[in-house]
N, C-alpha and C. Protein backbone atom coordinates (compact mmCIF):
# COMPACT_ATOMS: atom_id res chain seq x y z
N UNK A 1 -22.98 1.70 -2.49
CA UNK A 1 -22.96 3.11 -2.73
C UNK A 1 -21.65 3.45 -3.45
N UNK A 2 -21.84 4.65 -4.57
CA UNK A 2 -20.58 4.91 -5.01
C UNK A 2 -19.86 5.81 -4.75
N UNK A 3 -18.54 6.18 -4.36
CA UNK A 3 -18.09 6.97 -3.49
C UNK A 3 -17.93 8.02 -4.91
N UNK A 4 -18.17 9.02 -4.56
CA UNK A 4 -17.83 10.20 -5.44
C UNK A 4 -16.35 11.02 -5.35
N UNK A 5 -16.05 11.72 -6.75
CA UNK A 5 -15.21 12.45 -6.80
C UNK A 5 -14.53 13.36 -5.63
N UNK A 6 -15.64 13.62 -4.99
CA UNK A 6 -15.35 14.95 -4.11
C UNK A 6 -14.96 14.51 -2.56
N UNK A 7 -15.07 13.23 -2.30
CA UNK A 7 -14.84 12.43 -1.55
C UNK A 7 -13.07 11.65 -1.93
N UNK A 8 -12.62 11.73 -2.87
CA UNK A 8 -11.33 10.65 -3.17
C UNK A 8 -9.97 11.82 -2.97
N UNK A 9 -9.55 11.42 -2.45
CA UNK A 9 -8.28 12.02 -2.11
C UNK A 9 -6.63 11.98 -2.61
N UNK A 10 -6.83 11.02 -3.22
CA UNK A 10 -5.58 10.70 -4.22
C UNK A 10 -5.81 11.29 -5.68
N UNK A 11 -5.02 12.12 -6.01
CA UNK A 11 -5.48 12.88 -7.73
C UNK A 11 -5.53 12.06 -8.68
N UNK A 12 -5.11 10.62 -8.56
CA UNK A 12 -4.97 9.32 -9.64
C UNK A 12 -6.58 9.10 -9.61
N UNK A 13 -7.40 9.15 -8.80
CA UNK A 13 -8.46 8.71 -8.52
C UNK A 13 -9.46 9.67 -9.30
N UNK A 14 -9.05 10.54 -9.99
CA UNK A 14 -9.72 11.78 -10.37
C UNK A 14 -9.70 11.44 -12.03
N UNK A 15 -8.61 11.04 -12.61
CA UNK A 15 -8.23 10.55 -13.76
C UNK A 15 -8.84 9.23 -14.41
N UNK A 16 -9.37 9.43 -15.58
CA UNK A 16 -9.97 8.10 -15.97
C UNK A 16 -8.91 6.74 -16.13
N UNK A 17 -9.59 5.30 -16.37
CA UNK A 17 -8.96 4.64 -16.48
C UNK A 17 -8.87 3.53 -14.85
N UNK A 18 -8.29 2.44 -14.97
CA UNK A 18 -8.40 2.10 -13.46
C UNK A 18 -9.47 0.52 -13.39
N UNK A 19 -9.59 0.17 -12.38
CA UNK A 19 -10.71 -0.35 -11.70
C UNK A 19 -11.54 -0.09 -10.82
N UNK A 20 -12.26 -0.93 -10.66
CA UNK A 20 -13.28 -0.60 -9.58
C UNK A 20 -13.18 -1.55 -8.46
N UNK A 21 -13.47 -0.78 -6.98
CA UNK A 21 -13.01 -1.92 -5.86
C UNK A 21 -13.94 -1.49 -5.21
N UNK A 22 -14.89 -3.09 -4.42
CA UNK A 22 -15.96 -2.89 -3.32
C UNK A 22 -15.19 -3.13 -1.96
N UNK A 23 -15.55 -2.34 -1.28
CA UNK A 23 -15.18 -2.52 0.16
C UNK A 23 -16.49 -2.34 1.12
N UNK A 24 -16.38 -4.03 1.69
CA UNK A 24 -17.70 -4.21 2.47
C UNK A 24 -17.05 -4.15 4.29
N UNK A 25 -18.22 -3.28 4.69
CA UNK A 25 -17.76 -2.89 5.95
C UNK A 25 -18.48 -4.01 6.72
N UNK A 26 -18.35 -4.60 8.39
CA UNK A 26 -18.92 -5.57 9.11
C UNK A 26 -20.22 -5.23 9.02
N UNK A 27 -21.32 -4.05 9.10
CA UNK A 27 -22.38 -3.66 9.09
C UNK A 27 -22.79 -4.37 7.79
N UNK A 28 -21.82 -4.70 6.76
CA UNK A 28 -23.03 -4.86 5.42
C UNK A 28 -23.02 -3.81 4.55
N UNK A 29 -23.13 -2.75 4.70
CA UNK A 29 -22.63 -1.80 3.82
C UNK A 29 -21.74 -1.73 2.97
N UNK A 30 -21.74 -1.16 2.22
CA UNK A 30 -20.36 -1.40 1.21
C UNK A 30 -20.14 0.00 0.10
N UNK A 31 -19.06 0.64 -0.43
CA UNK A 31 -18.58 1.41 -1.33
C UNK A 31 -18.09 0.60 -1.85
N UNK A 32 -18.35 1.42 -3.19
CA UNK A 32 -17.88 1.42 -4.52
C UNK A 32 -16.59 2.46 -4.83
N UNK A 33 -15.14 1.96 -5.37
CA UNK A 33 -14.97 2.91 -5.53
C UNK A 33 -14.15 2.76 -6.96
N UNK A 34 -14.33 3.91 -8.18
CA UNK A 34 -13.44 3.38 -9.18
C UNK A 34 -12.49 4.02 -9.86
N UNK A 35 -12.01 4.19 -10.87
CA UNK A 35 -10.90 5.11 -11.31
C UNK A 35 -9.58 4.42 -10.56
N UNK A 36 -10.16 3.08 -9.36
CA UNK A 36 -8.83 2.52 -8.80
C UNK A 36 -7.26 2.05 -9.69
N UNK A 37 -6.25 2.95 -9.94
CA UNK A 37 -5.11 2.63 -10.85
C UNK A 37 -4.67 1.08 -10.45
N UNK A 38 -4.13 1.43 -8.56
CA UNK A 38 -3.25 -0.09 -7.88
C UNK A 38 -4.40 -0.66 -7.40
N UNK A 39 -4.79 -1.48 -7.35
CA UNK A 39 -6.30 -1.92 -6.94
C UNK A 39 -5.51 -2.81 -4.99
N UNK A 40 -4.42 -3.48 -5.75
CA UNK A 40 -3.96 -4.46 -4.36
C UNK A 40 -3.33 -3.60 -3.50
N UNK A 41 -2.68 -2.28 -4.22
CA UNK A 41 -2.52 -1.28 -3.11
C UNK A 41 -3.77 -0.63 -2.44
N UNK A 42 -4.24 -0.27 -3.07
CA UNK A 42 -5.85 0.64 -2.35
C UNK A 42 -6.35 -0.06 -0.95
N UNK A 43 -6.28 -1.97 -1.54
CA UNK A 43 -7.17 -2.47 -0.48
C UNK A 43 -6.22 -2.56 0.40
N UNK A 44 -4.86 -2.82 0.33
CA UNK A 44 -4.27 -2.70 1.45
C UNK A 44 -4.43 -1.78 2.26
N UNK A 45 -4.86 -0.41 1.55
CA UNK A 45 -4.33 1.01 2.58
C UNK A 45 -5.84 0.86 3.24
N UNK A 46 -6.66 0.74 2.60
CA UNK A 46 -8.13 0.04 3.10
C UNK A 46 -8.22 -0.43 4.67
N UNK A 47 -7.48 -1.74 4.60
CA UNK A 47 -7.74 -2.48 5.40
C UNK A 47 -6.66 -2.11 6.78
N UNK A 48 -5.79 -1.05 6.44
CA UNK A 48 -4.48 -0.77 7.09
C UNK A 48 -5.35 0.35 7.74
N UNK A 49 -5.85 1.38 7.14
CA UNK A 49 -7.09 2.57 7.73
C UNK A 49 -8.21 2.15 8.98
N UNK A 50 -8.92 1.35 8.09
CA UNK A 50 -10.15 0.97 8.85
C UNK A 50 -10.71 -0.08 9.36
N UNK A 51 -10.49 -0.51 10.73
CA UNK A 51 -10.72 -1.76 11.41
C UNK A 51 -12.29 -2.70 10.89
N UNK A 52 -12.92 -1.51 10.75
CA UNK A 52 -14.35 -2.32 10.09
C UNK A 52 -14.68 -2.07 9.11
N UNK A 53 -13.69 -2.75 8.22
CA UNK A 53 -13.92 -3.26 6.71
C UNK A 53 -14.16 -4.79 7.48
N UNK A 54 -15.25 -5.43 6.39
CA UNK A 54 -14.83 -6.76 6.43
C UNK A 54 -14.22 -7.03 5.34
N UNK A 55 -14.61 -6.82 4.20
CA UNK A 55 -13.42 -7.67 2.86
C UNK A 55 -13.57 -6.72 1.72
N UNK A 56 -12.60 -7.09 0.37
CA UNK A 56 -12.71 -6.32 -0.03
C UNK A 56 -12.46 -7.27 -1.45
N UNK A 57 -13.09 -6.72 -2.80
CA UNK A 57 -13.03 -7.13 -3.95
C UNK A 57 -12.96 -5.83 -5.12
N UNK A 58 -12.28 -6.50 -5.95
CA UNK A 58 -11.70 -6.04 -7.72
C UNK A 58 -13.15 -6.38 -8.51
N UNK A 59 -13.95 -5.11 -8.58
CA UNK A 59 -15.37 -5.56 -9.32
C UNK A 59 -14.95 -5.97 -11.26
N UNK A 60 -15.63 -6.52 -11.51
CA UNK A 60 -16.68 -7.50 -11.29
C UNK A 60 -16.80 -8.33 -10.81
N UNK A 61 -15.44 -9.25 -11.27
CA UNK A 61 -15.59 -10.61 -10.55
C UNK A 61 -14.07 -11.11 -9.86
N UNK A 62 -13.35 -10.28 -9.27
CA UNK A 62 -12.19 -10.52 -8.39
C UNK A 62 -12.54 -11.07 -7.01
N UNK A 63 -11.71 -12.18 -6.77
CA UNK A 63 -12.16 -12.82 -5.39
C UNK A 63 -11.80 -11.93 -4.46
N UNK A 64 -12.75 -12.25 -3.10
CA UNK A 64 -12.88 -11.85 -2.29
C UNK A 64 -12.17 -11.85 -1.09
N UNK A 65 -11.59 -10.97 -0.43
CA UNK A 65 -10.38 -10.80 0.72
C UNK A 65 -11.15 -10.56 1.66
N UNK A 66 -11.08 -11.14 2.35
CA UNK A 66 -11.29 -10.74 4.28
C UNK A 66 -10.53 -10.00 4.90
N UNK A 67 -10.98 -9.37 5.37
CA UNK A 67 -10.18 -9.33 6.39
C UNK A 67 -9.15 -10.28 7.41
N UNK A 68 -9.40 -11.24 7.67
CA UNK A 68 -8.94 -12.32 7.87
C UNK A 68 -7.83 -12.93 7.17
N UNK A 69 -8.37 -13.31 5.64
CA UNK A 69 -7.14 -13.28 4.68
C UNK A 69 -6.02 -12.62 4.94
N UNK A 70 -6.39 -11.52 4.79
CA UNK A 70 -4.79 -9.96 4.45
C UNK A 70 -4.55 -9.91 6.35
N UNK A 71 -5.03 -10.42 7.18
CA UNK A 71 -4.34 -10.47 8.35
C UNK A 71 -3.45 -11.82 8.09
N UNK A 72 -3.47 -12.90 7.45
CA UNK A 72 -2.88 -14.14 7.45
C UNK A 72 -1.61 -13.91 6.40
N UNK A 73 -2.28 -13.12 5.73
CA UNK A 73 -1.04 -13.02 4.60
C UNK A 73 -0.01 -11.95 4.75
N UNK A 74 -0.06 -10.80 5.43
CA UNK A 74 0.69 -10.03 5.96
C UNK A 74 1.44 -10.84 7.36
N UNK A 75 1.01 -11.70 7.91
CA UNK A 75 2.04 -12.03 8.36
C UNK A 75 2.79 -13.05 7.90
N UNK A 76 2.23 -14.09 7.34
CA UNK A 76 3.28 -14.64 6.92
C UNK A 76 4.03 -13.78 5.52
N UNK A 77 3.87 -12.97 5.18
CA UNK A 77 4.81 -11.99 4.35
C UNK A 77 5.87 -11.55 5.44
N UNK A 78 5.43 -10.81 6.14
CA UNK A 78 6.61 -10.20 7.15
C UNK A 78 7.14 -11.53 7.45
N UNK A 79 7.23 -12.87 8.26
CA UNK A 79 7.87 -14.00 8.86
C UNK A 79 9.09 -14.04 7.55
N UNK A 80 8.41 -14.04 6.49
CA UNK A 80 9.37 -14.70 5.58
C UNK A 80 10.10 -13.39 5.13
N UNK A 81 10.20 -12.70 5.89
CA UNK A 81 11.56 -11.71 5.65
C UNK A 81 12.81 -11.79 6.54
């Protein structure tokens, strides 16, 4: 599903230009969302928001993050500070 205008809350998101990012929830479901400017910021705030995302991808063909992933990689980011 594609998330609409009237739904996005950041004014960058309103402005053309950007990518597009799927975010699949544990149910299977999934949004679309595009006009994305930071794409690796978005999914962060994504996955930082909402416990049931499962993963999230840079459409068309950007690999795929788990949830799992960005829990492994945020910590070893923080360790190595």
């Amino acid at each position: 599903m594609k998330v609409g205008d009237n739904h996005r809350t950041n004014p960058l998101s309103h402005k053309p230009g950007g990518g597009e990012v799927r975010i699949t929830f544990l149910s299977g479901q999934y949004r679309d969302y595009d006009k994305v400017k930071f794409p690796d910021s978005f999914i962060r705030k994504c996955f930082d928001m909402d416990d049931s995302i499962h993963s999230a991808q840079v459409l068309p063909d950007g690999k795929v993050v788990t949830r799992f992933e960005y829990i492994n990689f945020m910590k070893e980011k923080n360790a190595s500070k």
